[in-house]
Protein backbone atom coordinates (compact mmCIF):
# COMPACT_ATOMS: atom_id res chain seq x y z
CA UNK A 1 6.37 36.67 8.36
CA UNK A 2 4.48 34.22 10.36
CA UNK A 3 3.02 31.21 8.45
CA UNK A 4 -0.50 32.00 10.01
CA UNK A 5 -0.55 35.62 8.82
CA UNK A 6 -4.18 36.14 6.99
CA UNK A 7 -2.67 35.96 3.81
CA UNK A 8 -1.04 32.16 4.02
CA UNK A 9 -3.63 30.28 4.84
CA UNK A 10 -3.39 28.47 1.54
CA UNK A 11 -0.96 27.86 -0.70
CA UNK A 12 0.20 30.34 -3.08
CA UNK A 13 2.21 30.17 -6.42
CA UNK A 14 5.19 31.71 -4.48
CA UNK A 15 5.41 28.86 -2.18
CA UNK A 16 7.26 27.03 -5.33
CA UNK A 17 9.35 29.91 -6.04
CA UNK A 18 12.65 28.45 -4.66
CA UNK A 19 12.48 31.91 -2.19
CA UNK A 20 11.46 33.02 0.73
CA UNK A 21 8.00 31.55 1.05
CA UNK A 22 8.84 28.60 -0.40
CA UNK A 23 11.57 28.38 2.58
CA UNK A 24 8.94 29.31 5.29
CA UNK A 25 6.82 26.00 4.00
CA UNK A 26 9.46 23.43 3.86
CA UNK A 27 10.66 24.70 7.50
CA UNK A 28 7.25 25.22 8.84
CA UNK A 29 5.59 22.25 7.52
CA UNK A 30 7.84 19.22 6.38
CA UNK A 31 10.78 19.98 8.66
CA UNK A 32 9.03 20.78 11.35
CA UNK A 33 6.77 17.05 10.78
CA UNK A 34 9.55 15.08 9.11
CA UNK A 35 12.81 16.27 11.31
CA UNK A 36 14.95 13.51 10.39
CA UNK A 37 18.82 14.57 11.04
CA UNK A 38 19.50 14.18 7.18
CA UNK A 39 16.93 15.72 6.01
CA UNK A 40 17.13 19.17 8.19
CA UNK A 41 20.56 19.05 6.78
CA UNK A 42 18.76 21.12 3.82
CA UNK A 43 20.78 19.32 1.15
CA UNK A 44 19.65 18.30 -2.62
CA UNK A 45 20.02 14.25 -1.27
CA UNK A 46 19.84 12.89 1.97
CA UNK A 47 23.12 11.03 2.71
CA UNK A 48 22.40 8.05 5.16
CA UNK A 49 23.67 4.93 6.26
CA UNK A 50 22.63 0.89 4.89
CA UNK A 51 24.68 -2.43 6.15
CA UNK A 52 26.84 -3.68 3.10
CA UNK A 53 24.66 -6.43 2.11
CA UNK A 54 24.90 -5.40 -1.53
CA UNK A 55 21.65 -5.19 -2.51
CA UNK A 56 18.84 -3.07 -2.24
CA UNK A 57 15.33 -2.78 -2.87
CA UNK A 58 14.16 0.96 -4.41
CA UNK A 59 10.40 1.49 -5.14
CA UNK A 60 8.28 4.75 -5.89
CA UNK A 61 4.79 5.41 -6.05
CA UNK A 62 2.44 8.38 -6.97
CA UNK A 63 -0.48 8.83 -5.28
CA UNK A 64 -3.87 10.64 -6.65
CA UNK A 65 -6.79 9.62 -4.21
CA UNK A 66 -9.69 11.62 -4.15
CA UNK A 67 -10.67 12.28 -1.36
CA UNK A 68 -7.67 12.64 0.03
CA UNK A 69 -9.35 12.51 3.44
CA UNK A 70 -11.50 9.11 3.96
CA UNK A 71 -12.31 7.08 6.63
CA UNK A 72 -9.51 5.49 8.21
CA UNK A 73 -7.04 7.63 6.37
CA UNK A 74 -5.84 10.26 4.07
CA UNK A 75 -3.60 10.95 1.13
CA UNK A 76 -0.59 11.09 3.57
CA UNK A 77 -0.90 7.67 5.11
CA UNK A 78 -1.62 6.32 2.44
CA UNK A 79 1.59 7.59 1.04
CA UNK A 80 3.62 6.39 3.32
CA UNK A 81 2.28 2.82 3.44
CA UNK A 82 2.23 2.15 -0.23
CA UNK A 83 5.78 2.78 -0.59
CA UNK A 84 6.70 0.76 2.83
CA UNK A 85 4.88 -2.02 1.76
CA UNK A 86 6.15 -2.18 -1.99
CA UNK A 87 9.82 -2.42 -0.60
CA UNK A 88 8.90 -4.67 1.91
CA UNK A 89 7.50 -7.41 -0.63
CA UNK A 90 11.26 -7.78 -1.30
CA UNK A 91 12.08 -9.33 1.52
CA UNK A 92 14.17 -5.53 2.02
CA UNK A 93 14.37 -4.06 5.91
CA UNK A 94 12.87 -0.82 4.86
CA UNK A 95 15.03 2.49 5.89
CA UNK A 96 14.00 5.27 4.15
CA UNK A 97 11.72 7.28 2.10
CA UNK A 98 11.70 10.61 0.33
CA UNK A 99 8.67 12.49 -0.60
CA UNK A 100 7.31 14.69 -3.85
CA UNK A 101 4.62 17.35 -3.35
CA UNK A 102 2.80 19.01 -5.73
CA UNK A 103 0.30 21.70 -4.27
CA UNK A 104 -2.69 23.55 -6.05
CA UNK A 105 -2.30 27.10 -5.43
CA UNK A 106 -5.24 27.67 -3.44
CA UNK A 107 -5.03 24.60 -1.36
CA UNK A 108 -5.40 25.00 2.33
CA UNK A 109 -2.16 25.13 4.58
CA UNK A 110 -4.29 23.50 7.64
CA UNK A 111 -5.08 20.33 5.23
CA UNK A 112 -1.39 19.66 4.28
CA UNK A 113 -0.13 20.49 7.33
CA UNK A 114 -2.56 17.19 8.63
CA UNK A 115 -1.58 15.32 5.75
CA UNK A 116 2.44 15.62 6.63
CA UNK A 117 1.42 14.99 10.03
CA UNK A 118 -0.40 11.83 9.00
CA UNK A 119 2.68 10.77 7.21
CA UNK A 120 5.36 11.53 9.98
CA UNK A 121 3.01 9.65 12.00
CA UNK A 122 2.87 6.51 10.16
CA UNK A 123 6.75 6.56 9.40
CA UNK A 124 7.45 6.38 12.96
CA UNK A 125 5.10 3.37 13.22
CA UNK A 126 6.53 1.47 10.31
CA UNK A 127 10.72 2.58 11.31
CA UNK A 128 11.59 4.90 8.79
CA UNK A 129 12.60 8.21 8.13
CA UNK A 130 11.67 10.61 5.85
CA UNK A 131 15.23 11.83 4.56
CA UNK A 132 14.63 14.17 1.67
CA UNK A 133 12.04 15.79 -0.80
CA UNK A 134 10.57 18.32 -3.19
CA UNK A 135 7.24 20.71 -3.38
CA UNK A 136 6.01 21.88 -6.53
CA UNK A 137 2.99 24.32 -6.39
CA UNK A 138 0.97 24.95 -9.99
CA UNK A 139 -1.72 26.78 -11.14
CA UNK A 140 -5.71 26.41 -9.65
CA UNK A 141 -7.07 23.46 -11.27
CA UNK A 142 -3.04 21.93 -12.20
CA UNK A 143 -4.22 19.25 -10.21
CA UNK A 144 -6.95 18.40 -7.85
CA UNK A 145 -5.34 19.76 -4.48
CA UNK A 146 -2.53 17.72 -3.86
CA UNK A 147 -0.56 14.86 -5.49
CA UNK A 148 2.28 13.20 -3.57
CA UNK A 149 5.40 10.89 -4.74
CA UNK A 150 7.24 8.94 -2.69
CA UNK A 151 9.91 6.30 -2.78
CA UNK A 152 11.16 4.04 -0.32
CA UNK A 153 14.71 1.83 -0.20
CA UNK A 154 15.92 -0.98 2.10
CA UNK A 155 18.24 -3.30 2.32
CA UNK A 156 17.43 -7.39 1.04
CA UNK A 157 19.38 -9.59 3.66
CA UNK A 158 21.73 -11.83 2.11
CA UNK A 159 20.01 -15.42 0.79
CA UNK A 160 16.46 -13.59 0.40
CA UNK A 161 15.60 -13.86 -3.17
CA UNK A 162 11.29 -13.82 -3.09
CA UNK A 163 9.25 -13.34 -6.27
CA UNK A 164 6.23 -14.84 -7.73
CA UNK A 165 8.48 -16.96 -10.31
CA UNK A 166 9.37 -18.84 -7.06
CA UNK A 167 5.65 -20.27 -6.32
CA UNK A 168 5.12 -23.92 -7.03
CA UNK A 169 2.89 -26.33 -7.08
CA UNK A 170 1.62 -27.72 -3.74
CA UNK A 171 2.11 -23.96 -1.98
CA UNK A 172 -0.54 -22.41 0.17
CA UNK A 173 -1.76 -19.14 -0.90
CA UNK A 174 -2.08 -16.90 2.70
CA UNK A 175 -4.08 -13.50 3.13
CA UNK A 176 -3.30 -11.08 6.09
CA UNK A 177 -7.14 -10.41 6.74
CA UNK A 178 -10.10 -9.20 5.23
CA UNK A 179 -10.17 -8.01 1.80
CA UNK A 180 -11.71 -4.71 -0.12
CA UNK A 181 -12.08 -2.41 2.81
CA UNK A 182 -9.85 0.33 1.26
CA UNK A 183 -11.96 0.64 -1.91
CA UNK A 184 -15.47 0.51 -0.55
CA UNK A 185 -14.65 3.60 2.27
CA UNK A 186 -12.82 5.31 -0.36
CA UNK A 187 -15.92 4.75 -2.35
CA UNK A 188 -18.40 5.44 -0.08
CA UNK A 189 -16.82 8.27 1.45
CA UNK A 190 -16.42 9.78 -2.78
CA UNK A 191 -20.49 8.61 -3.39
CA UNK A 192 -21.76 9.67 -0.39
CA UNK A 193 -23.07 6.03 0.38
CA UNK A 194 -24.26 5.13 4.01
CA UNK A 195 -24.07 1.63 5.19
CA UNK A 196 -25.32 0.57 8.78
CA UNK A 197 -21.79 0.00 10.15
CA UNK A 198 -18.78 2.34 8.58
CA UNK A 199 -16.05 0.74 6.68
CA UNK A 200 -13.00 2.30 7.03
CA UNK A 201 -9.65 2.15 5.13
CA UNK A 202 -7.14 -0.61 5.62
CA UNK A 203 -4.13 1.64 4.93
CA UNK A 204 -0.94 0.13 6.99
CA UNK A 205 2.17 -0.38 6.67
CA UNK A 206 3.19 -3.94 6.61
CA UNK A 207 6.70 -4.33 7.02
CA UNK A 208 6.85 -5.66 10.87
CA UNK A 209 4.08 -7.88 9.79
CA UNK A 210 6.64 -9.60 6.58
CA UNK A 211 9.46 -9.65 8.57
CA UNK A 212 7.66 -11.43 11.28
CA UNK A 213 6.75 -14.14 8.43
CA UNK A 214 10.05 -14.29 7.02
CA UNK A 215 10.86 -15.39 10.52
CA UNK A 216 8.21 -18.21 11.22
CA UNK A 217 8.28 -19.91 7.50
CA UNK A 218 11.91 -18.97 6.32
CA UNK A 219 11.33 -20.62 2.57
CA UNK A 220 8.25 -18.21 2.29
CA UNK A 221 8.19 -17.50 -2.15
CA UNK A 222 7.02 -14.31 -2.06
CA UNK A 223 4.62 -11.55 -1.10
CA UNK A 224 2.84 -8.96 -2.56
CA UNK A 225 0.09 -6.41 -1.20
CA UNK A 226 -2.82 -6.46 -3.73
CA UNK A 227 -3.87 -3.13 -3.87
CA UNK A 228 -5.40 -1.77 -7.16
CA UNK A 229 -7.13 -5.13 -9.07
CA UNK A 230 -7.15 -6.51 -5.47
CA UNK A 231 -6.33 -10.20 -5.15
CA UNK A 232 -7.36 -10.85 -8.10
CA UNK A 233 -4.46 -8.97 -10.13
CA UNK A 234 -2.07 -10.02 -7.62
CA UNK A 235 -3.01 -14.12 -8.11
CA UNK A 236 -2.96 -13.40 -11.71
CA UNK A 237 0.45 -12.15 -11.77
CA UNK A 238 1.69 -15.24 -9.07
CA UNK A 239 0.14 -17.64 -11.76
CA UNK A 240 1.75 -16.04 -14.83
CA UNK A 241 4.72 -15.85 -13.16
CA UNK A 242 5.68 -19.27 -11.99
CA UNK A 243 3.50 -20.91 -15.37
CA UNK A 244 1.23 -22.55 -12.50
CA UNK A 245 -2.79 -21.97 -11.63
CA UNK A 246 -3.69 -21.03 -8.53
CA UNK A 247 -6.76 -22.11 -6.80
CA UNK A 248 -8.85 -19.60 -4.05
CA UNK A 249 -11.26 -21.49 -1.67
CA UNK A 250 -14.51 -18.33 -2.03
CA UNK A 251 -15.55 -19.23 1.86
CA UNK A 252 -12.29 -19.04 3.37
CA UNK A 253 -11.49 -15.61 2.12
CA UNK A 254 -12.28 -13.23 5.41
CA UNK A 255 -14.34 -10.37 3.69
CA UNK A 256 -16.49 -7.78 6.08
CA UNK A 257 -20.05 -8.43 5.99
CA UNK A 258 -20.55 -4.82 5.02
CA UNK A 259 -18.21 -4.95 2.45
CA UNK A 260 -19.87 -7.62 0.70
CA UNK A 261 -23.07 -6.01 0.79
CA UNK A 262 -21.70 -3.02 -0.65
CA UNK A 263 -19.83 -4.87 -3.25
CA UNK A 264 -23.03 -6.81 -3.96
CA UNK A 265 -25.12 -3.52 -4.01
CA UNK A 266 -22.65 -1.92 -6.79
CA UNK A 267 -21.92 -5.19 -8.64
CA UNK A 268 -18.46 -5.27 -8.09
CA UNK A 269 -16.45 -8.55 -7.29
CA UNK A 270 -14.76 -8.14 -3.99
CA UNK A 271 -11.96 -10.14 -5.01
CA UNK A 272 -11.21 -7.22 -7.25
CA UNK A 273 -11.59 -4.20 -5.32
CA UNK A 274 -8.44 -2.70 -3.82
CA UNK A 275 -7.08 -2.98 -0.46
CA UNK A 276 -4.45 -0.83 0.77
CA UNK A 277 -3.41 -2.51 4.45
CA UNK A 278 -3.22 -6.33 3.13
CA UNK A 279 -0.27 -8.57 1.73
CA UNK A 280 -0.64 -11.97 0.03
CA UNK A 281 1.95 -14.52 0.95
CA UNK A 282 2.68 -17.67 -1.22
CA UNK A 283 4.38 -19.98 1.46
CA UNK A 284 5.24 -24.31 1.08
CA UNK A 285 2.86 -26.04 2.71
CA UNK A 286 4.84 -27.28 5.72
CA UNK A 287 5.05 -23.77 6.40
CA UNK A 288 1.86 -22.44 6.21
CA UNK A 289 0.09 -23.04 9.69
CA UNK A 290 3.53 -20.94 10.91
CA UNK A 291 2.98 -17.91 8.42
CA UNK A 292 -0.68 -17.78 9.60
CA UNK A 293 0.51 -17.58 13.27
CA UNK A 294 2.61 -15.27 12.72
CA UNK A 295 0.53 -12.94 10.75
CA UNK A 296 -1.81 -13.24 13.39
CA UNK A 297 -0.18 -12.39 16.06
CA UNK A 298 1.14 -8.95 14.05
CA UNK A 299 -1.00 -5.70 14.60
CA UNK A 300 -2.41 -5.82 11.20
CA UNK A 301 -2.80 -9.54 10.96
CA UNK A 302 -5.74 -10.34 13.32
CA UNK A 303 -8.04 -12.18 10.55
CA UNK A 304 -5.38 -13.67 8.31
CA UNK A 305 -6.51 -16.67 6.52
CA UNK A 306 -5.18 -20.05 4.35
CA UNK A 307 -7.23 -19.04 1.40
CA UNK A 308 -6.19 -21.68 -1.24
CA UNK A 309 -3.60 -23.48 -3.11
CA UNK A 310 -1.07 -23.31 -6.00
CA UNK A 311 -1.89 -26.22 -8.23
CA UNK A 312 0.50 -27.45 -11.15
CA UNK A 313 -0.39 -26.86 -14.73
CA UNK A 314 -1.91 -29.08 -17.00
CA UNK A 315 0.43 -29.72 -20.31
CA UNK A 316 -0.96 -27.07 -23.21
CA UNK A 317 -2.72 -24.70 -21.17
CA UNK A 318 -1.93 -21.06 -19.90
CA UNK A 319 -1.86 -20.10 -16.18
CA UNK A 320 -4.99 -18.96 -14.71
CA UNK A 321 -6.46 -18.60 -11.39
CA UNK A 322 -10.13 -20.30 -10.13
CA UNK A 323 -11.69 -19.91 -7.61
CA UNK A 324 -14.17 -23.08 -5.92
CA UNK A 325 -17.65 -21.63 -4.70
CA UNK A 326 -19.20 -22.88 -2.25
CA UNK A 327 -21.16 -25.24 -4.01
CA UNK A 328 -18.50 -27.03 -5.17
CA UNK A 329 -18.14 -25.37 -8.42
CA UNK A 330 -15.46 -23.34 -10.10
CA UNK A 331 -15.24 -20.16 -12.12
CA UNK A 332 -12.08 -18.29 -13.58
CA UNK A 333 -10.99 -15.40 -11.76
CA UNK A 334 -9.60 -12.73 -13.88
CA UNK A 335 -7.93 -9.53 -13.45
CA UNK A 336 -9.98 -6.22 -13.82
CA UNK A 337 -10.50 -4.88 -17.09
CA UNK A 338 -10.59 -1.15 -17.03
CA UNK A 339 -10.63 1.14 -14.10
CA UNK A 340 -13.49 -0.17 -11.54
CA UNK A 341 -12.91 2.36 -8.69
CA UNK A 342 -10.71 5.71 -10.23
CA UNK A 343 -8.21 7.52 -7.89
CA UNK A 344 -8.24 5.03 -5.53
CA UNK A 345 -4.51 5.55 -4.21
């Protein structure tokens, strides 16, 4: 039966029935997007190949967004990227990634077949293959049209050991570019909200851009991509971590002039609204002006920025992070409390 026959044009309870329809969708769909050589194999794993380093880095990720279309993206990408970039943060050359479906019956075979697109698409840009995977289909209203897993593995070259435990005081704290685009066009695109220029999602994946910093400022701490909590969580966590506080210069964080506005107009801080196409690098000093270049002269890294400085701790107090204003001023920066933009990945 052909796949565009009147009566599959969305999915169907049987399309999780471990049959015949459920056969027609993985071939049709994910094999026919994915087509990596292990995972048209049609095994239960996808057997593949890493260097004998010895380690690994293994990550997975659910992802909920609604919509799951939004400007500059969709639930696929999205995907695809979170995972990539989560591995990446190790330090790890990212290899593969498998991926977990599960479909409302009801849900139309047009829109996943764009979403898998979307994410075949954006594994070939960041170098990795899709190598194995599951679909699930439930009940109308068992969730809100589709949910997707995925997890990602890579190998960590020998001597790379990053994490936030690593920062110290004296280190500069480096953005890729401009912060809380992902939220606000989720946002706007879930509210209906019309600004005079469109603001579209950040969603990419990062890896080239890491390993191109790994390259220009080799004793580079550690990265992470601040995505729900936005910089703010992700500062938070550097500062708990290596028992230091870290201090954010507020004008030399590169934030879109509409996405301030918007973030004014709700009353959100933008240092707290999630970015999905961003990674924060802690990097020594000496290094810094080399980690900038570098992310600069990656695709994603055109308006990367020296944003501030990790500062030592003074005897008796917890770590924190502050950020100086413009006036010369400081407040404390804390991490959200609470949910401030649901089902935003």
């Amino acid at each position: 039966m052909d796949m565009k026959s009147t009566d599959e044009q969305t999915v169907l309870l049987g399309h999780g029935s471990g049959g015949q329809m459920m056969k027609r969708l993985i071939d049709d769909i994910f094999f026919e997007a994915f087509g990596s050589p292990e995972l048209v194999v049609g095994n239960d794993a996808g057997v593949a190949e890493l260097p004998a380093t010895g380690r690994i880095a293994l990550s997975t990720d659910s992802f909920v967004v609604t919509p799951q279309f939004f400007p500059g993206g969709d639930i696929g990408r999205l995907a695809v990227c979170g995972t990539v970039n989560d591995v990446a943060t190790s330090g790890a050359h990212v290899r593969y990634l498998s991926c977990g479906f599960i479909l409302e019956e009801g849900y139309p075979l047009d829109a996943l077949r764009r979403i898998v697109t979307s994410m075949a698409d954006t594994a070939r840009e960041a170098g990795v293959r899709i190598i194995t995977g599951d679909t699930k289909v439930v009940e109308r209203g068992g969730v809100d049209g589709i949910y997707i897993n995925t997890a990602g593995v890579g190998e960590v070259p020998a001597g790379v050991d990053l994490s936030g435990a690593n920062c110290a005081p004296g280190d500069a704290i480096v953005i890729s570019g401009t912060i809380g685009d992902h939220g606000i066009a989720v946002m706007s695109q879930r509210e209906g909200l019309a600004f005079s220029t469109d603001i579209v999602s950040d969603a990419a994946p990062l890896n080239h851009l890491i390993a191109a910093v790994m390259d220009a400022a080799p004793h580079v701490r550690c990265f992470r991509d601040p995505t729900r909590g936005g910089i703010a969580s992700t500062l938070n966590e550097f500062a708990a971590a290596s028992r230091t506080v870290l201090e954010v210069e507020e004008q030399a964080v590169p934030v879109r002039p509409e996405v301030r506005g918007a973030c004014e107009m709700l009353g959100y801080d933008v240092l707290q609204v999630a970015n999905e196409g961003k990674m924060v690098a802690i990097v020594p000093a000496d290094e810094a002006e080399a980690a900038l270049a570098a992310m600069r002269s990656s695709r994603y890294g055109e308006h990367a920025a020296i944003i501030g400085t990790v500062c030592e701790l003074a005897c008796g107090t917890e770590p924190y992070v502050r950020v100086r204003t413009p006036w010369g001023s400081t407040r404390i920066l804390d991490m959200l409390v609470g949910e401030q933009l649901p089902r935003i990945c």
